[in-house]
C-alpha atoms as a PDB file:
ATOM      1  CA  UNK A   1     135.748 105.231  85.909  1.00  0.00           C
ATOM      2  CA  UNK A   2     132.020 103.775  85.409  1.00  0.00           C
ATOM      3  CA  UNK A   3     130.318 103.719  89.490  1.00  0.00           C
ATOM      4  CA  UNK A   4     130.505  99.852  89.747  1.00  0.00           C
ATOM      5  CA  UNK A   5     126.936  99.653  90.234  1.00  0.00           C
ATOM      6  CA  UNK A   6     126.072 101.194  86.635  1.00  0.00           C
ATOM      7  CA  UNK A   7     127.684  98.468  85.040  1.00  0.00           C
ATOM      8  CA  UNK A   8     125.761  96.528  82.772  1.00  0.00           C
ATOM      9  CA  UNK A   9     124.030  93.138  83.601  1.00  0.00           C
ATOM     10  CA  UNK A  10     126.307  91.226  81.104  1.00  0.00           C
ATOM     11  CA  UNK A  11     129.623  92.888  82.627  1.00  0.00           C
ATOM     12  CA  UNK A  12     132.781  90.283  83.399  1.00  0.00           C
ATOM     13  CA  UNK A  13     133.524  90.364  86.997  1.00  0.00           C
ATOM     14  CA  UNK A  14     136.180  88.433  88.902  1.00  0.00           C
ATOM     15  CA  UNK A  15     135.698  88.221  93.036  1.00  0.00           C
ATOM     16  CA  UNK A  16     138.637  88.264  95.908  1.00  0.00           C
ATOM     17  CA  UNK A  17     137.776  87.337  99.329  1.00  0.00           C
ATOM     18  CA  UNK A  18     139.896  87.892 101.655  1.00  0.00           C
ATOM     19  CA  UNK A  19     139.944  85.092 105.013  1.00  0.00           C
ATOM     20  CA  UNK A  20     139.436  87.884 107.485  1.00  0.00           C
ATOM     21  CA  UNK A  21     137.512  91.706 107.329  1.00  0.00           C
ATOM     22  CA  UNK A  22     139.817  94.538 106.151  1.00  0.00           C
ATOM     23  CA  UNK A  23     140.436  96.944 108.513  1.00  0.00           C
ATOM     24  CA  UNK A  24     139.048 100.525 107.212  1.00  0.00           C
ATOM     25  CA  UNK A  25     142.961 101.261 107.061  1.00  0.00           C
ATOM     26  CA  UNK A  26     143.596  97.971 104.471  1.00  0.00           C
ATOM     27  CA  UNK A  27     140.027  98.789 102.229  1.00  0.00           C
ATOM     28  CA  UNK A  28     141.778 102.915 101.789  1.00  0.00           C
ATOM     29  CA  UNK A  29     144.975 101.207 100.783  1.00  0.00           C
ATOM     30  CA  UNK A  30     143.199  98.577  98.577  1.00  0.00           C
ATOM     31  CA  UNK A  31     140.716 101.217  97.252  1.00  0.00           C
ATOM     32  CA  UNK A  32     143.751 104.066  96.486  1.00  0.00           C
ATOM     33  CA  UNK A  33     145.512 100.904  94.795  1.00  0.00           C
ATOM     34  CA  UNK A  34     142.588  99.701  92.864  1.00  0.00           C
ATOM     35  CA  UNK A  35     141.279 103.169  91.349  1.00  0.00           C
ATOM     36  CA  UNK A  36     144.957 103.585  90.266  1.00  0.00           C
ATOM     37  CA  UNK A  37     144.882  99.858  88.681  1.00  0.00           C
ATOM     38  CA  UNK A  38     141.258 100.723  87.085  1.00  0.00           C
ATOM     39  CA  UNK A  39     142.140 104.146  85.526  1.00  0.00           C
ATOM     40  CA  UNK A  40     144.825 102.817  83.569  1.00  0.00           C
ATOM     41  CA  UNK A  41     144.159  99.127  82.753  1.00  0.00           C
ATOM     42  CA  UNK A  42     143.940  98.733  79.304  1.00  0.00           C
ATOM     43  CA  UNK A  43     143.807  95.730  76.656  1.00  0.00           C
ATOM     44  CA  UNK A  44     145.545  96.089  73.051  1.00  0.00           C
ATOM     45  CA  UNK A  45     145.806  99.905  74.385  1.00  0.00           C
ATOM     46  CA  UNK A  46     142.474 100.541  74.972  1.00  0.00           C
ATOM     47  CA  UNK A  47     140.967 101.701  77.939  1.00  0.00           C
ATOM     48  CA  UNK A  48     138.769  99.071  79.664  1.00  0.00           C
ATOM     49  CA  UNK A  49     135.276 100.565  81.065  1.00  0.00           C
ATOM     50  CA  UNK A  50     135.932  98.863  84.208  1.00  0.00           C
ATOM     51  CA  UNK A  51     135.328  99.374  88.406  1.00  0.00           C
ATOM     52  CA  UNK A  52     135.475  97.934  91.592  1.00  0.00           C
ATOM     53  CA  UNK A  53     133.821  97.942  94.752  1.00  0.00           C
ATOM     54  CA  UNK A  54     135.295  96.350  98.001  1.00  0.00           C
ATOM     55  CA  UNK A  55     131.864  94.263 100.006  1.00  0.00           C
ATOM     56  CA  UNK A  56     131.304  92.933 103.615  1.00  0.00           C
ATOM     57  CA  UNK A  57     134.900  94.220 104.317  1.00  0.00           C
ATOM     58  CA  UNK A  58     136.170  90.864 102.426  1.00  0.00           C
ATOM     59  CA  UNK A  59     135.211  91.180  98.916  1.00  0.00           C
ATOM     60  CA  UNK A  60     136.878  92.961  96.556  1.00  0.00           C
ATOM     61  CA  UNK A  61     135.314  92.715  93.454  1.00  0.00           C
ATOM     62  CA  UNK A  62     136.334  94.084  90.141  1.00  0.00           C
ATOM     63  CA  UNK A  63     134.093  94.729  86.514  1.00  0.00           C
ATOM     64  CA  UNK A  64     134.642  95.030  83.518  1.00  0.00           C
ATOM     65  CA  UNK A  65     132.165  95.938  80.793  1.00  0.00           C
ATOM     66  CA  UNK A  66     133.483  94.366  77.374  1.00  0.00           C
ATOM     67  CA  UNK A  67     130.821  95.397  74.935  1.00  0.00           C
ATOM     68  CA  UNK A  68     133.039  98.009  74.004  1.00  0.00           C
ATOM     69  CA  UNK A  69     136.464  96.501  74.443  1.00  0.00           C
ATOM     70  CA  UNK A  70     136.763  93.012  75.795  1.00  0.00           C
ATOM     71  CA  UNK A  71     139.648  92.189  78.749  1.00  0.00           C
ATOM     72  CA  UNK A  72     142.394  89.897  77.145  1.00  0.00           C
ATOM     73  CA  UNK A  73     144.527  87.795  78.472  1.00  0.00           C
ATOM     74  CA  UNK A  74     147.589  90.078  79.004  1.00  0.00           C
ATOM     75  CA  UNK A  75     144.942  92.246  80.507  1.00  0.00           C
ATOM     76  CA  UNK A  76     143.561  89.646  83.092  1.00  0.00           C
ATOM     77  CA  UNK A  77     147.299  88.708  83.912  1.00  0.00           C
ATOM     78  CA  UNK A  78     147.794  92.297  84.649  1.00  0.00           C
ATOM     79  CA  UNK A  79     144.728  92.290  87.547  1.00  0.00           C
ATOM     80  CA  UNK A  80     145.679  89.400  88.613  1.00  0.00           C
ATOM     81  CA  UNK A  81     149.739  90.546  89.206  1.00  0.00           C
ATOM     82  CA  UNK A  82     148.051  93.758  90.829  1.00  0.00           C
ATOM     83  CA  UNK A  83     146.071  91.835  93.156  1.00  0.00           C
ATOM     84  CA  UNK A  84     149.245  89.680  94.117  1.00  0.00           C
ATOM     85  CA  UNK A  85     150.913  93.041  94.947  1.00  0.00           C
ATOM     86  CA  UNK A  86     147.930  93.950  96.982  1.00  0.00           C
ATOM     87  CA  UNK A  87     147.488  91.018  99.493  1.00  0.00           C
ATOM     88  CA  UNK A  88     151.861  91.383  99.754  1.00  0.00           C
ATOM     89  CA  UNK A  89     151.032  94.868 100.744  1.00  0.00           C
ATOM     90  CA  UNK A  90     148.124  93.808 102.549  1.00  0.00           C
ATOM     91  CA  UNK A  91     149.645  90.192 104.528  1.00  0.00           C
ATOM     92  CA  UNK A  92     146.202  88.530 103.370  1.00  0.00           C
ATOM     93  CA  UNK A  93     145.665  86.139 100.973  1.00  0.00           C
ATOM     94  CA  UNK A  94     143.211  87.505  98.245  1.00  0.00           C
ATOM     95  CA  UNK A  95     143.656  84.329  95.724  1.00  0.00           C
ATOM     96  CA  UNK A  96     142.994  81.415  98.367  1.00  0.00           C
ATOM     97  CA  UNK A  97     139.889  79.512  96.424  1.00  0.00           C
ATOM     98  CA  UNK A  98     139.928  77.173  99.310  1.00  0.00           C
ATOM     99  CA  UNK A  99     137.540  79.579 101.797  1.00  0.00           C
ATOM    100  CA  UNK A 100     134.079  79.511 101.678  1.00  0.00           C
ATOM    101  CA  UNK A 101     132.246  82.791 103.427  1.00  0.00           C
ATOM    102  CA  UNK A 102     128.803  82.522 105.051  1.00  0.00           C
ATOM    103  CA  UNK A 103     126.715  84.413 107.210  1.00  0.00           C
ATOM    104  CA  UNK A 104     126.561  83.181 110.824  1.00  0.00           C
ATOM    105  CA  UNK A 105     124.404  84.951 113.375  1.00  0.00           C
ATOM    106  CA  UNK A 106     124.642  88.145 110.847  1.00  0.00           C
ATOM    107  CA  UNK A 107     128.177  88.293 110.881  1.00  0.00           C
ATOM    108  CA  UNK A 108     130.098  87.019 107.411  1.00  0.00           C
ATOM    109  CA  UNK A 109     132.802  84.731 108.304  1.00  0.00           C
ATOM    110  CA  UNK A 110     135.075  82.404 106.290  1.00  0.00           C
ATOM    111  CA  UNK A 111     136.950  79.067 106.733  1.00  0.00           C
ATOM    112  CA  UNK A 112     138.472  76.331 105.051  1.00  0.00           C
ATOM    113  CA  UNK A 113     136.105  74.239 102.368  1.00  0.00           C
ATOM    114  CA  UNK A 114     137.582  71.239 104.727  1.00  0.00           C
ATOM    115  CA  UNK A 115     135.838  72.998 107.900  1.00  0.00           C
ATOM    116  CA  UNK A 116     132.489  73.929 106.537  1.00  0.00           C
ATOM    117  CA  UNK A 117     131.940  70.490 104.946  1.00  0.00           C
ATOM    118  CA  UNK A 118     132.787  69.209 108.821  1.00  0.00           C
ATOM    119  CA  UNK A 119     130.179  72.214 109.622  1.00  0.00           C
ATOM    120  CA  UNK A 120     127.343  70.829 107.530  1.00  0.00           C
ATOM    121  CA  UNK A 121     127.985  67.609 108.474  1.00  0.00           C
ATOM    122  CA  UNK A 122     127.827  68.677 112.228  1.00  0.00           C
ATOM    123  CA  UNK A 123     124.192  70.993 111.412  1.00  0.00           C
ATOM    124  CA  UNK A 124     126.615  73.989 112.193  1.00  0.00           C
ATOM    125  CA  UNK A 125     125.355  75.337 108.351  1.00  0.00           C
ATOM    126  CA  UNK A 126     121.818  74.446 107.065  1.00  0.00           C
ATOM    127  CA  UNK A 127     120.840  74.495 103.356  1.00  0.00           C
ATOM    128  CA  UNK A 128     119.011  78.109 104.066  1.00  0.00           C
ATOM    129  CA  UNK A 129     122.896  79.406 105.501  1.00  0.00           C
ATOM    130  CA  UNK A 130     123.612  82.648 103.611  1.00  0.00           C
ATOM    131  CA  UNK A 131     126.968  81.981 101.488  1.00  0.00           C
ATOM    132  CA  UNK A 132     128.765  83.852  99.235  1.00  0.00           C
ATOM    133  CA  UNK A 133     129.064  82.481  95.194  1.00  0.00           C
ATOM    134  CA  UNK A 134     131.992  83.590  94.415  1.00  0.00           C
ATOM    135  CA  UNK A 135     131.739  81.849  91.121  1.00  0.00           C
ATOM    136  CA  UNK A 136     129.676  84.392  89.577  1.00  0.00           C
ATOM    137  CA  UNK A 137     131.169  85.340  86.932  1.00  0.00           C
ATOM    138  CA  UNK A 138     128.707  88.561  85.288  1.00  0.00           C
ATOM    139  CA  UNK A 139     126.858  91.348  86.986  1.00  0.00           C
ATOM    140  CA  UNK A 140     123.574  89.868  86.481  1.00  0.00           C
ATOM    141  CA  UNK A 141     124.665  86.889  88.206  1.00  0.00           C
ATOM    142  CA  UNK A 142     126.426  89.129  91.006  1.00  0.00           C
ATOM    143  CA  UNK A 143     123.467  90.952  91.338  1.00  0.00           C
ATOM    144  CA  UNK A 144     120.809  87.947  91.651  1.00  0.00           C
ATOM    145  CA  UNK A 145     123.213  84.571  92.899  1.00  0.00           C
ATOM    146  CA  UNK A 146     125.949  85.876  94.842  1.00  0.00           C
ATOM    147  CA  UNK A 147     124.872  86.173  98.327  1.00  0.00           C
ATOM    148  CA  UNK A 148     122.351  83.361  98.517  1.00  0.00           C
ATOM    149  CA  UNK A 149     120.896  79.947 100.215  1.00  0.00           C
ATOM    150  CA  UNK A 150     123.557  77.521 100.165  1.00  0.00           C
ATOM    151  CA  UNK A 151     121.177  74.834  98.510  1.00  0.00           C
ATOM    152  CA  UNK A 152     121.242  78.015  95.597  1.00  0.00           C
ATOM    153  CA  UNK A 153     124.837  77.369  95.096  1.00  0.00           C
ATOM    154  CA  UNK A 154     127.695  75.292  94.212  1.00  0.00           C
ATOM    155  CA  UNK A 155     127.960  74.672  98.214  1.00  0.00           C
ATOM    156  CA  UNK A 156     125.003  72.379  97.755  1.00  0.00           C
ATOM    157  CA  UNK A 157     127.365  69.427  97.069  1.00  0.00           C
ATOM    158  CA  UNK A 158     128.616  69.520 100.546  1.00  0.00           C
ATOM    159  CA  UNK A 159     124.723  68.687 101.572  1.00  0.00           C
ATOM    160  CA  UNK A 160     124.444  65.775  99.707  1.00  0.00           C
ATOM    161  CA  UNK A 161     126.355  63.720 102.133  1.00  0.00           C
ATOM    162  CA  UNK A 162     124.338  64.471 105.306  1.00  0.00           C
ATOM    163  CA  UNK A 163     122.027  61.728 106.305  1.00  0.00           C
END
């Protein structure tokens, strides 16, 4: 398995927040579950030169460099099914889209897109707020847009209708 930070810049990547920090118990259950998942994932029967790393105790984050062989569909499905089993095994909810995690006095919490619209309306969360892009969708873009400004990301929409 490739070290998740050796991964090339144009690597696919697909990001699971969880609502609340794994407890160092959860990440050795997610991580013994994931390098099992990672060592035999496959696509048309080839090995995938994938890895994953698990961030902030929310993120678990999972790469796959296709110049070699690209991830299919059945191969996708497959991650996806295995995170399913994970939150079930975990009680969390790894496939909620509906969070949105930010940095607030330099802890990362999370809430409902609902809440943190209420929270920039309220000046609770500023433009310069640290959030979390889950919508990344390569390394490169993990490595430089992830964890950035909100008025960086697609969050910026929610600042639009502050007066």
């Amino acid at each position: 398995m490739t070290h998740f930070e050796q991964l090339p810049d144009h690597s696919r990547i697909w990001i699971y927040q969880a609502p609340r920090p794994l407890t160092m118990e959860e990440e050795e259950v997610a991580s013994a579950v994931l390098e099992k998942f990672i060592s035999e994932w496959k696509a048309h029967g080839t090995d995938l030169d994938a890895s994953y790393t698990i961030r902030e105790h929310r993120f678990i984050i999972i790469g796959v460099d296709e110049s070699s062989q690209p991830a299919t569909g059945c191969s996708i499905d497959a991650s996806v099914g295995m995170i399913r089993t994970l939150q079930n095994e975990l009680g969390v909810d790894l496939l909620d889209r509906t969070q949105v995690a930010f940095v607030d006095n330099g802890m990362v919490v999370s809430v409902p897109m609902m809440d943190f619209s209420k929270m920039v309306r309220e000046g609770d969360i500023s433009p310069e707020t640290t959030v979390f892009n889950n919508m990344v969708t390569t390394m490169g873009e993990f490595k430089d847009h992830w964890r950035v400004p909100a008025v960086e990301s697609w969050h910026k929409r929610f600042f639009s209708t502050v007066k």
